[in-house]
Structures are given as C-alpha cells and as structure tokens.
Protein backbone atom coordinates (compact mmCIF):
# COMPACT_ATOMS: atom_id res chain seq x y z
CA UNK A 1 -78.25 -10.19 7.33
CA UNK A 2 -74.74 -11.43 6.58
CA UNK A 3 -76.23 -14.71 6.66
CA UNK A 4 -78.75 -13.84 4.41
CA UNK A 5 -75.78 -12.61 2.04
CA UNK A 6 -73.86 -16.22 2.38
CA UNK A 7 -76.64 -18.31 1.76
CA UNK A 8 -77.71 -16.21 -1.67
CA UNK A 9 -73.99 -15.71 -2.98
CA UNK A 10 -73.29 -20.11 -2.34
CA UNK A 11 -76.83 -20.40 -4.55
CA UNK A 12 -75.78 -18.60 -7.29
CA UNK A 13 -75.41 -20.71 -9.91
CA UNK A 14 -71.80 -20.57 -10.66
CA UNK A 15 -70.91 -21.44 -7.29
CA UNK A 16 -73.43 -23.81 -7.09
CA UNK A 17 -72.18 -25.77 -10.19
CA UNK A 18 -68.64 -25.53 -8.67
CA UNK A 19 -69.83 -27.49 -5.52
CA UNK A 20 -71.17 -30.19 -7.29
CA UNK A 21 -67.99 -30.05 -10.01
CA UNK A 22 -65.97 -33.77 -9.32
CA UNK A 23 -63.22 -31.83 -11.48
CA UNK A 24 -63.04 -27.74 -10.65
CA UNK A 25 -63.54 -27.31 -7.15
CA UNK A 26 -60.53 -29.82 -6.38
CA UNK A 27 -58.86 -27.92 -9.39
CA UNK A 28 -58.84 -24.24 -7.58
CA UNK A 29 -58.50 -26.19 -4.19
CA UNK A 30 -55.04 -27.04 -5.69
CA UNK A 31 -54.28 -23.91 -7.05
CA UNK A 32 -54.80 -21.82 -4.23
CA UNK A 33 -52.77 -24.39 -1.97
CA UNK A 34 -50.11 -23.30 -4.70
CA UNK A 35 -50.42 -20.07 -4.55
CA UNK A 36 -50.63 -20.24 -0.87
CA UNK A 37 -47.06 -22.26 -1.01
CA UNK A 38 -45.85 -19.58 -3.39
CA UNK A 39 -46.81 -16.71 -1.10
CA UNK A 40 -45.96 -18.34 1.85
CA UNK A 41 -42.22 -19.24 1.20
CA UNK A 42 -41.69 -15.64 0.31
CA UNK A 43 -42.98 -13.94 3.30
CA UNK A 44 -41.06 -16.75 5.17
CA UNK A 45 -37.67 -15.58 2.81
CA UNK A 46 -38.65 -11.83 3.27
CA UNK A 47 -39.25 -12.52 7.37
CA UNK A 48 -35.77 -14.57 7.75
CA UNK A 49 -34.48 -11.79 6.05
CA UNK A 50 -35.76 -8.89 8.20
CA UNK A 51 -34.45 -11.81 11.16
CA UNK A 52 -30.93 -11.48 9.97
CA UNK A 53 -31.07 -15.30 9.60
CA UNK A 54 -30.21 -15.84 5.86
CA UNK A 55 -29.35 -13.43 2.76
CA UNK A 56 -27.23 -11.09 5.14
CA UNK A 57 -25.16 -9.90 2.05
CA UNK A 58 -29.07 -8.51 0.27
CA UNK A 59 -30.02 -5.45 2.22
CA UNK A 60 -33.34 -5.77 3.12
CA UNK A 61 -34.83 -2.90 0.84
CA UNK A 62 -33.65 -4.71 -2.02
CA UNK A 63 -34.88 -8.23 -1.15
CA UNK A 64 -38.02 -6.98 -0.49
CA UNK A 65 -38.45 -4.98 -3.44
CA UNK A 66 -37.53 -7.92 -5.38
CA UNK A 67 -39.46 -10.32 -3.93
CA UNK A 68 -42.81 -8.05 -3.29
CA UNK A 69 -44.20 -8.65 -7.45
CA UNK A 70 -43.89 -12.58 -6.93
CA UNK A 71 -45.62 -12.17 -3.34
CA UNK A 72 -48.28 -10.11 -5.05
CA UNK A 73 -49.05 -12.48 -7.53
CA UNK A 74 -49.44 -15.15 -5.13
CA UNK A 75 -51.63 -12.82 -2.95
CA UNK A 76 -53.80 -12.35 -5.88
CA UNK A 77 -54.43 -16.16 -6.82
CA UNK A 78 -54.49 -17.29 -3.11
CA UNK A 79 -57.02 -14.69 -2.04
CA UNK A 80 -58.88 -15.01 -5.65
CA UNK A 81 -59.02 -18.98 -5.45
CA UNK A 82 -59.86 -18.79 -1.43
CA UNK A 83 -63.08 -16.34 -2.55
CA UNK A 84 -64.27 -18.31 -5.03
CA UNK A 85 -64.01 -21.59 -2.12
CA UNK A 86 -65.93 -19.98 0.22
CA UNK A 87 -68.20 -18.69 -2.48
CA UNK A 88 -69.41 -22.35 -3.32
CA UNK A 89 -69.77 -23.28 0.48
CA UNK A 90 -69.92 -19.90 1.89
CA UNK A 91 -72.84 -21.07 4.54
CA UNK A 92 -70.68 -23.92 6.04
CA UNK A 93 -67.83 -21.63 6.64
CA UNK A 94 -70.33 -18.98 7.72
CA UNK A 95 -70.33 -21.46 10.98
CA UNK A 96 -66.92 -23.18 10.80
CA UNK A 97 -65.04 -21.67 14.27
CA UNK A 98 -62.02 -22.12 12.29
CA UNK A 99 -62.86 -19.93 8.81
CA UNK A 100 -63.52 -17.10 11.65
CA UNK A 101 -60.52 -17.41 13.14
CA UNK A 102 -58.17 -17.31 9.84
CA UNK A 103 -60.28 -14.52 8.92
CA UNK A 104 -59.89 -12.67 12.16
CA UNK A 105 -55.90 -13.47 11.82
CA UNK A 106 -55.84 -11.78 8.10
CA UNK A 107 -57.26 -8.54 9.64
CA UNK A 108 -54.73 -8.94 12.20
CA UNK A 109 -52.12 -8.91 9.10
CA UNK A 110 -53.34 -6.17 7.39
CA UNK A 111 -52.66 -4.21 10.72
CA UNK A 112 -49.04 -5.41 10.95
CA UNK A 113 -48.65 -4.31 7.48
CA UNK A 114 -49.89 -0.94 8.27
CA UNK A 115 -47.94 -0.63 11.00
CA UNK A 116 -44.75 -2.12 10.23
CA UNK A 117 -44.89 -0.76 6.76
CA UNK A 118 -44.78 2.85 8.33
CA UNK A 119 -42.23 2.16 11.27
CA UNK A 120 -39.74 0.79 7.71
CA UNK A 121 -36.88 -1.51 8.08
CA UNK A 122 -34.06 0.39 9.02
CA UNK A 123 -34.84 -0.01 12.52
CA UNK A 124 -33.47 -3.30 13.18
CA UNK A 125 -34.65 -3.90 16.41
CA UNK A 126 -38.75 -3.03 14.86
CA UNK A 127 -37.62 -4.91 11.58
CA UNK A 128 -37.03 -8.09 13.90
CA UNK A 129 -39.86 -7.99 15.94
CA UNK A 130 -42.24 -7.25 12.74
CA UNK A 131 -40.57 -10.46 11.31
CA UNK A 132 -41.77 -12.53 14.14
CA UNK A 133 -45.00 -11.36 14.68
CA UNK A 134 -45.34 -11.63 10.54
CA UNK A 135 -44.33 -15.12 10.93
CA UNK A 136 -46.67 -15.93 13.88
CA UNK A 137 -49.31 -14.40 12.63
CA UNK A 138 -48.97 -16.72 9.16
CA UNK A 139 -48.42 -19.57 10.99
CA UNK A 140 -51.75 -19.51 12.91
CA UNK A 141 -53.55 -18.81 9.58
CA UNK A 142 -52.39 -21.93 7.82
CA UNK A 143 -53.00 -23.59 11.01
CA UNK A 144 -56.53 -22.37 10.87
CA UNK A 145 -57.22 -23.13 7.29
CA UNK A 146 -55.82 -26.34 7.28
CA UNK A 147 -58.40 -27.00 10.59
CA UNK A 148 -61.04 -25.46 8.38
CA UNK A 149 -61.53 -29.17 6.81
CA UNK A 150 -61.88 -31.21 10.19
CA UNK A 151 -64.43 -29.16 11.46
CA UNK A 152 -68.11 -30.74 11.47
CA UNK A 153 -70.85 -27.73 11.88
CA UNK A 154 -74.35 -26.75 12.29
CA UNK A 155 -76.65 -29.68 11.68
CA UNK A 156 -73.91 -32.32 11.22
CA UNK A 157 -72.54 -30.46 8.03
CA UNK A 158 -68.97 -31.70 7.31
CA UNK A 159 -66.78 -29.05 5.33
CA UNK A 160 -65.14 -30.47 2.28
C-alpha cells in the first residue's frame, strides 16, 4: 500500500517534470543543502551551548530563544525542499537502506525533543547529555543522507 502511495505521488506530474528538470531539481537540491547548513550550524551553536563549550556568558534560555526563529526557518525549507526530493523519486528512496535510516533517525529526534524539551535546561547534567545525544543523533542523519546518493537499488536503479 505505501508503495502503491510512492509510486502514484513520483508520477504526478509536477514531480515528474521536476525529475526530468536539467535546471530545478539541482536548484532545490541546493537549497535544501542550504537550509540544511543553516539549520545545522544552529543546533550545533544551540548543542555547544547546552555543552558549556562556547557562549558561557548567554544563558542558555536566551540563546535558545534567540536562535529557535532562524532554526525554524531552516526546518521549514530543509524539510519542504527534502519533500518535494523524495516526491520526484519517491520509489527509489522507497528502497534506498539509507533514506530509511535518516528517516528512522528524524523520529528518533522528534523523541529527544519531546523529551528533553520537558526535562528543560536548567538541569545541567540532562541539558549536557540532551546536547550529545542531539548532536549524535544529527550527525548520523547527515551521514545517512549524504549515503542516500551512493546507494544503487532495486533493479540496478542508481539514486541521483
């Protein structure tokens, strides 16, 4: 069934033009590698942080209260660029080990977030250990997307 749903939302013809675009697929590729780069160094400033490792005159309330709109707008183009990706070759990732992996790792996220986001930060001990797992955790997923690329699938399908 989910399958099903892949193969029908690549064909659509948006998505299907995309693919074949020699201009705007490598256009949002680029943007959502910015995004990504945007996003990305902020968690990585916001994590430090929480580490004690830089900006120890900020408390961390206030660095992450000023840094959480510009992560937020990166979150939004990453995740809306990355959709619209796997939209125009949604069956190859469908079967790419990798794709399944950073996907896995992003609900693994959104369960730090829960459960960091509830424990606070004025625990510094919990504040330190969220940092690290917030950095692993990141780590592995731009691992995995970058190996999203070198990955040949089903039926001798190369992705990208």
């Amino acid at each position: 069934m989910l399958l099903s749903f892949v193969i029908w939302l690549e064909n659509l013809a948006w998505f299907s033009d995309l693919r074949s675009s020699a201009y705007l697929y490598p256009t949002i590729l680029a943007l959502h590698l910015t995004a990504i780069a945007l996003f990305a160094g902020l968690i990585v400033a916001t994590d430090l942080r929480l580490l004690g490792w830089t900006m120890r005159d900020a408390p961390v309330e206030d660095v992450i209260r000023r840094l959480r709109p510009a992560k937020g707008i990166g979150f939004i183009a990453a995740a809306g660029c990355g959709f619209v990706l796997f939209a125009a070759k949604a069956e190859e990732y469908y079967y790419n080990p990798f794709f399944l992996t950073k996907m896995l790792l992003f609900a693994l996220v959104a369960i730090h977030a829960l459960v960091f986001r509830k424990i606070g930060h004025g625990k510094p001990r919990l504040a330190r250990l969220a940092a690290s797992l917030s950095m692993m955790l990141w780590i592995s997923i731009l691992c995995a997307g970058r190996a999203i690329g070198y990955v040949v699938g089903r039926a001798g399908m190369h992705y990208r």
